[in-house]
Protein backbone atom coordinates (compact mmCIF):
# COMPACT_ATOMS: atom_id res chain seq x y z
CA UNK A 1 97.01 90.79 94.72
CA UNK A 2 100.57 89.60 94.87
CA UNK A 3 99.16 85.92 94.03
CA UNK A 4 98.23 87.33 90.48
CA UNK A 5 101.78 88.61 89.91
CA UNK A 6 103.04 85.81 87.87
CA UNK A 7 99.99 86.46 85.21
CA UNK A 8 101.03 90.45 85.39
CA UNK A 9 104.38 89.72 84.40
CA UNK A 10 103.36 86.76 81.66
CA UNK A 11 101.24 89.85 79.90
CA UNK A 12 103.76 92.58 80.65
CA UNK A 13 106.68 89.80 78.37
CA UNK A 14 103.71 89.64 75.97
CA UNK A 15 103.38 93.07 75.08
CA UNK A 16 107.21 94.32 75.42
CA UNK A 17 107.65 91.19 72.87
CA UNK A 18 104.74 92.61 70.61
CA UNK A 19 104.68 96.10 71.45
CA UNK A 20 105.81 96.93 67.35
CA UNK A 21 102.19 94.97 66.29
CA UNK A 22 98.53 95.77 66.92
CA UNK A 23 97.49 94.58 70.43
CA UNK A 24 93.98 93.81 71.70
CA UNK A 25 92.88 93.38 75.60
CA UNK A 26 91.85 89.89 74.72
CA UNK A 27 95.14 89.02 73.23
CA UNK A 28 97.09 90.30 76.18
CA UNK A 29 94.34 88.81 78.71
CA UNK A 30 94.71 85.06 76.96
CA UNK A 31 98.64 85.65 77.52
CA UNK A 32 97.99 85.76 80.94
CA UNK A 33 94.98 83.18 80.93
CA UNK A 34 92.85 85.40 82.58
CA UNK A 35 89.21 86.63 81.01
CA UNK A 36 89.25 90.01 79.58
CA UNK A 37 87.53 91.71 82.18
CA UNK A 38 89.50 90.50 85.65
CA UNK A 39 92.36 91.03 83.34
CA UNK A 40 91.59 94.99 83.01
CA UNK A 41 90.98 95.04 86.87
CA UNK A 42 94.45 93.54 88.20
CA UNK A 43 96.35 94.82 85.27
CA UNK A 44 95.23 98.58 86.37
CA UNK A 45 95.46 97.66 90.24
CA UNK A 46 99.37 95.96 89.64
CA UNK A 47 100.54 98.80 87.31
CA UNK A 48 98.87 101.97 88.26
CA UNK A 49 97.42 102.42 84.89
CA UNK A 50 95.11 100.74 82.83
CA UNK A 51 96.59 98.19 79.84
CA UNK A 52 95.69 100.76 77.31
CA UNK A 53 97.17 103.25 78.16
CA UNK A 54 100.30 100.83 79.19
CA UNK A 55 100.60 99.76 76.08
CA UNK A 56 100.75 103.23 74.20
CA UNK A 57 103.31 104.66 76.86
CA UNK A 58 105.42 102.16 76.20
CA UNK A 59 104.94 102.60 71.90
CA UNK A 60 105.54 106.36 72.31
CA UNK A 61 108.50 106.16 74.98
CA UNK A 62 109.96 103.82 72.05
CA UNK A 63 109.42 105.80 69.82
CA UNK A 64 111.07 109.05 71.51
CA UNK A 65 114.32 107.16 72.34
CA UNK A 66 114.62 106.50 68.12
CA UNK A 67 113.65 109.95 67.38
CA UNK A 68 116.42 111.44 69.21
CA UNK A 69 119.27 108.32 69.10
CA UNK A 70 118.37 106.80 65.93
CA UNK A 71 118.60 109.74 63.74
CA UNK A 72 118.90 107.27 60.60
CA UNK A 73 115.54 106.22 60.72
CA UNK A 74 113.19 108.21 58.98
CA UNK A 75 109.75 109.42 60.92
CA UNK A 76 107.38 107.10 58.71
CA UNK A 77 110.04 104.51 59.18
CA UNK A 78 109.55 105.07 63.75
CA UNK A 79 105.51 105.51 63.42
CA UNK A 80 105.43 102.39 61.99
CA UNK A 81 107.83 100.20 63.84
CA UNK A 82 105.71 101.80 67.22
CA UNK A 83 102.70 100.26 66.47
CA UNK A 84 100.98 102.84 64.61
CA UNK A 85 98.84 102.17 61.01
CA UNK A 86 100.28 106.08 59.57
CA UNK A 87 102.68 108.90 60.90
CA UNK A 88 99.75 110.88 61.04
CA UNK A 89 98.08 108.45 63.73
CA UNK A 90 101.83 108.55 65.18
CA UNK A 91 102.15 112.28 65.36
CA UNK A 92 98.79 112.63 67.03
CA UNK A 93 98.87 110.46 69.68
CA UNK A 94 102.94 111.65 69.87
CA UNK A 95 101.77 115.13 70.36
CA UNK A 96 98.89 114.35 73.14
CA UNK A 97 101.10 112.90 74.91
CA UNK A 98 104.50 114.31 75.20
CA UNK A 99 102.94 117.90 74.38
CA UNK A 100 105.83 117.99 71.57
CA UNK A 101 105.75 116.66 68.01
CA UNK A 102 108.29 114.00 66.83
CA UNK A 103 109.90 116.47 64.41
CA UNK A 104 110.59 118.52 67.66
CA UNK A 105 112.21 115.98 69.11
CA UNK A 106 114.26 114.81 65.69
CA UNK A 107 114.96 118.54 64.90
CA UNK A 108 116.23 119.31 68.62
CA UNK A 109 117.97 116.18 68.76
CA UNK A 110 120.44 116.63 65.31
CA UNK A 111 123.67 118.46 66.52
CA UNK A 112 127.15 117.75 67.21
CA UNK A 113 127.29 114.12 68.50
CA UNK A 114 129.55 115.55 72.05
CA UNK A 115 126.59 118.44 72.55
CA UNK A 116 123.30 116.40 71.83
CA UNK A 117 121.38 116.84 74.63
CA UNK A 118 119.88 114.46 76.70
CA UNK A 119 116.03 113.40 76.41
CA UNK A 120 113.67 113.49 79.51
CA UNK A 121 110.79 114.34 80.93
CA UNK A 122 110.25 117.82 82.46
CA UNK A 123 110.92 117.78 86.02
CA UNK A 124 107.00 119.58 86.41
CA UNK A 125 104.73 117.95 86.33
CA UNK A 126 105.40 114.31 85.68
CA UNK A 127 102.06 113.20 85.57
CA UNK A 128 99.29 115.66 85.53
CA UNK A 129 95.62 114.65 87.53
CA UNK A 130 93.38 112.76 85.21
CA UNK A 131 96.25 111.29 82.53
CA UNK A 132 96.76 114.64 80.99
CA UNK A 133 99.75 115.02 79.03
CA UNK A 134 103.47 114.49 79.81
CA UNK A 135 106.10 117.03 78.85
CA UNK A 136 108.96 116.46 76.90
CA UNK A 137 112.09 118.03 76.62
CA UNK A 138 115.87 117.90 75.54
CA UNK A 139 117.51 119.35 78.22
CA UNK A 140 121.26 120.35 77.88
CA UNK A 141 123.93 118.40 79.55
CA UNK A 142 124.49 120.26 83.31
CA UNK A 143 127.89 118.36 83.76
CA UNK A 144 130.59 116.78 81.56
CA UNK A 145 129.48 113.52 79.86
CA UNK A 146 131.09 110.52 82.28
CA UNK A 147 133.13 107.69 80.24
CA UNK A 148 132.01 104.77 80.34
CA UNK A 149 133.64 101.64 77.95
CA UNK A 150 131.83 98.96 77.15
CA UNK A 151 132.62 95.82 76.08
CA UNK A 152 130.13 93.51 73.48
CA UNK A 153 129.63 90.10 74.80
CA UNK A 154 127.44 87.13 73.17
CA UNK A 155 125.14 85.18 75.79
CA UNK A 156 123.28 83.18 76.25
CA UNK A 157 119.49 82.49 77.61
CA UNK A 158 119.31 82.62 81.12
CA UNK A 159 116.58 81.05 83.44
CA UNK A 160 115.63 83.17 86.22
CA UNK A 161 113.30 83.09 88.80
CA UNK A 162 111.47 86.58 89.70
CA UNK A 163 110.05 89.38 92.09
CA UNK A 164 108.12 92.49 90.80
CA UNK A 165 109.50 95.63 92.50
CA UNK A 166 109.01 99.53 92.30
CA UNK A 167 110.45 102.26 93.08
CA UNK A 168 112.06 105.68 92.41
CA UNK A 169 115.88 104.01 92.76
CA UNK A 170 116.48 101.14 90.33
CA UNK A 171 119.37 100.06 92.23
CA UNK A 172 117.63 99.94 95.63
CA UNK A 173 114.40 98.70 94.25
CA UNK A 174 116.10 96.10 92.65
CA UNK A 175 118.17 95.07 95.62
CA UNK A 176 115.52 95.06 98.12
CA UNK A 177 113.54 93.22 95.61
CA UNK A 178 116.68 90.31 95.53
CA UNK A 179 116.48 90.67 99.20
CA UNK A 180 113.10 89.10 99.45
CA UNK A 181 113.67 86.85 96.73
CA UNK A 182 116.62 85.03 98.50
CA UNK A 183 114.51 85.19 101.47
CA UNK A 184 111.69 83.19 99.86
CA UNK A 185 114.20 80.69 98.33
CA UNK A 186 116.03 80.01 101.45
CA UNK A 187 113.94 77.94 102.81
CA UNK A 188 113.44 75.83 99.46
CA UNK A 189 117.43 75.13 99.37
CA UNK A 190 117.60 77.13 96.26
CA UNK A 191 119.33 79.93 97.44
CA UNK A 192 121.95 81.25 99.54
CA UNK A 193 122.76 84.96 100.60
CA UNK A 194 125.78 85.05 98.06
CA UNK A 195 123.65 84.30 95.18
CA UNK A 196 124.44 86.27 91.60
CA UNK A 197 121.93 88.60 91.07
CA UNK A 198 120.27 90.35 88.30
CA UNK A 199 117.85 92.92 87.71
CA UNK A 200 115.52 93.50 84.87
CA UNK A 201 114.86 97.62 84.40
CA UNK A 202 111.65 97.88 82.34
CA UNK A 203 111.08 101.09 82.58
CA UNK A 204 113.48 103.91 81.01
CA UNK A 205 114.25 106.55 84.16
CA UNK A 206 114.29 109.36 82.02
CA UNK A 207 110.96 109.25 80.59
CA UNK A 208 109.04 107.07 83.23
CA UNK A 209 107.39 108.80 85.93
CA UNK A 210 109.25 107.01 88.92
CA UNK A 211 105.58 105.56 90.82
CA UNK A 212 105.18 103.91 87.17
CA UNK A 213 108.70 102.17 86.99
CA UNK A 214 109.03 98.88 87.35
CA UNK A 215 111.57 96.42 87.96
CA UNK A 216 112.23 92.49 88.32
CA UNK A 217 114.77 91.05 90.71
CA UNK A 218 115.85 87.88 89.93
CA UNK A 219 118.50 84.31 90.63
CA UNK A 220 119.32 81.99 87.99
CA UNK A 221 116.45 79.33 88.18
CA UNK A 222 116.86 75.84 88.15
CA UNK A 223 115.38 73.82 85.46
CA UNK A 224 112.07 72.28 86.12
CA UNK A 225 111.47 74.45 89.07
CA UNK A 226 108.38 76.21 89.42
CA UNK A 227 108.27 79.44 91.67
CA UNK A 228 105.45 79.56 93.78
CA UNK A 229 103.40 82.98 94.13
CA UNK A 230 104.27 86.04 94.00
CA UNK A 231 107.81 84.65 92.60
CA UNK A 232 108.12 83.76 87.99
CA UNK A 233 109.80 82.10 85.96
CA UNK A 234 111.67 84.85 83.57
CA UNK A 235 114.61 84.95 81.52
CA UNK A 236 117.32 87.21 79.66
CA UNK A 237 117.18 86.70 76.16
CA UNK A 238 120.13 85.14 74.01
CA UNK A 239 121.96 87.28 72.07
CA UNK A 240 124.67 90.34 71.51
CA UNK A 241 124.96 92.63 74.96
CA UNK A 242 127.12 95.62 75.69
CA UNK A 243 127.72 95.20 79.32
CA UNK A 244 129.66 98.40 81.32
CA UNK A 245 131.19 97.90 84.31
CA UNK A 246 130.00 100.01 86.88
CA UNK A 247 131.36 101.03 90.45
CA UNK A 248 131.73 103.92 93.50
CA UNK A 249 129.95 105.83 95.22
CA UNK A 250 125.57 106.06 94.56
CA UNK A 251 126.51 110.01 93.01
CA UNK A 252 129.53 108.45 90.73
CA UNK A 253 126.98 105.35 89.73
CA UNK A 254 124.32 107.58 88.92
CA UNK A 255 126.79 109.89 86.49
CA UNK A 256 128.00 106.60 85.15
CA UNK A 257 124.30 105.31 84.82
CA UNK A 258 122.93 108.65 83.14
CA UNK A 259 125.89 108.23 80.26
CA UNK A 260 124.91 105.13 79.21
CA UNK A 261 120.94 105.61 79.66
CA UNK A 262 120.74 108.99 78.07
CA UNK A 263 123.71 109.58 75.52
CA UNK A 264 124.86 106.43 74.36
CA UNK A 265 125.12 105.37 71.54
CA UNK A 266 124.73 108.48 69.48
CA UNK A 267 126.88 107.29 66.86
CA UNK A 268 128.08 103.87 65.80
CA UNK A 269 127.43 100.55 64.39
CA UNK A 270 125.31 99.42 67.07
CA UNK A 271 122.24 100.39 68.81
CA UNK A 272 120.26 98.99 72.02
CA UNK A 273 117.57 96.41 70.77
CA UNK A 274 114.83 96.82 73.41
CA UNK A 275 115.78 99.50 75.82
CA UNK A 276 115.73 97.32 79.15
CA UNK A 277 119.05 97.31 80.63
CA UNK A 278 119.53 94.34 83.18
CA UNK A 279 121.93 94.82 86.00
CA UNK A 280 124.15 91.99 87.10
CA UNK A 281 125.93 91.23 90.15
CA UNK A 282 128.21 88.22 90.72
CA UNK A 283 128.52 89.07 94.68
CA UNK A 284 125.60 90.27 97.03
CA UNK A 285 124.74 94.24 96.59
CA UNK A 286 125.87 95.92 98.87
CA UNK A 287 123.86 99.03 100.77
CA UNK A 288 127.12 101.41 100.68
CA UNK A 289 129.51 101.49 97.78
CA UNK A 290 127.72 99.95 94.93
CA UNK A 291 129.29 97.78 91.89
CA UNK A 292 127.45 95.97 88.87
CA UNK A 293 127.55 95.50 85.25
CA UNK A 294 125.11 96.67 83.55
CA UNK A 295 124.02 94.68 80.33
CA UNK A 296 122.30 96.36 77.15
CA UNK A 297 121.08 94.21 74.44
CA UNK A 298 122.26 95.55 71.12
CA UNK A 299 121.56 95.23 67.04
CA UNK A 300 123.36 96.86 63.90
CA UNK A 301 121.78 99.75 63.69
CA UNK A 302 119.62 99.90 60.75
């Protein structure tokens, strides 16, 4: 299965890149060149769910995080922009899903910008047998919001070469992931132990049940190198990032981490673009006290 990785990841870029625009199995299956139906089977066997049902988690996860951050943006405005042909589709398939409605979520969502609580999934169950629903909530803040500054910074593309990787703990997943890929590169005289690393977070940890989140760990990649399987090309898009600086102890980066992730920005000029934070590190990670950046693309808000 890992051979087939690189074509997983092509069609997982093809949908986060279209996810706002109808999507059919054959268009995602040609983005991997792979026919329809072996398409279905390693998608489903590589992601733990099948591309359909992909595809809307990611719409209605989306659609959630502008719901309760984006509070400018009208409900028609969301349904639309998430892939779906009326809000009535949108509140529907909204409702089956998170057992909530999106006025729920707007509604709970509206308060003083230092009390808005932060949105999740309910601890139980995460994922109920047979795909039934997920439940949503805005829980209150348990502990003091940590500061975090961040600082906006223009970049631009960079060329990476890949590993998939899972897990519960994005940094650990993503550093055991860099792990193997500097092991595979080693050889190749493409890589050495103090490489700069970065990791692509996919999946957002307050929504995502964790067997479901996904992760890519990556080194910049030369140009005209191509990886062999399981490794990808990949890149970080060009453009306008808020990057925080974060360091300490795994309890202090996970405060520091939950800030950013699940109350900023509630107000402001600027708001993340796609919801896939990348973590950066210019020295290797190391297993005790933990340091990164992490880099968030952003956009004027609308």
């Amino acid at each position: 299965m890992r051979e087939h990785e690189p074509r997983i990841e092509r069609a997982i870029a093809f949908i986060l890149e279209h996810i706002e625009e109808p999507l059919t199995l054959a268009e995602v299956a040609r983005a991997a060149y792979v026919s329809p139906y072996h398409f279905h089977r390693l998608f489903s066997a590589a992601t733990r769910e099948p591309v359909g049902r992909f595809i809307t988690r990611k719409r209605l996860q989306l659609a959630a995080l502008r719901l309760a951050y984006e509070p400018d943006r009208d409900v028609t405005d969301i349904a639309l922009s998430s892939g779906y042909s009326s809000p009535s589709n949108f509140t529907k398939a909204f409702s089956a899903y998170f057992g909530c409605s999106p006025s729920h979520v707007r509604v709970a969502s509206a308060g003083e910008t230092s009390a808005r609580p932060v949105l999740a999934l309910r601890e139980t169950p995460l994922v109920r047998a047979r795909g039934a629903r997920s439940a949503l909530t805005l829980r209150e803040p348990t502990e003091r919001p940590v500061a975090v500054t961040g600082r906006l910074v223009a970049t631009p593309e960079v060329a990476l070469c890949c590993v998939a990787a899972s897990g519960l703990d994005e940094y650990e997943s993503v550093r055991d992931g860099w792990l193997r890929l500097v092991a595979a590169l080693r050889p190749l005289g493409l890589c050495r132990d103090a490489a700069e690393g970065f990791g692509i977070l996919f999946d957002h940890r307050l929504l995502t049940p964790p067997a479901l989140r996904r992760y890519h760990a990556g080194v910049r990649c030369p140009d005209g190198f191509d990886p062999p399987a399981p490794l990808f090309r990949s890149r970080i898009d060009a453009g306008q990032y808020m990057v925080f600086a974060l360091a300490g102890e795994a309890s202090e980066i996970r405060a520091q981490f939950a800030s950013i992730y699940g109350r900023w920005p509630l107000d402001g000029p600027l708001v993340p673009e796609n919801r896939m934070p990348i973590m950066h590190w210019e020295r290797p990670p190391a297993p005790d006290r933990l340091g990164f950046s992490l880099w968030v693309k952003v956009r004027p808000r609308r």
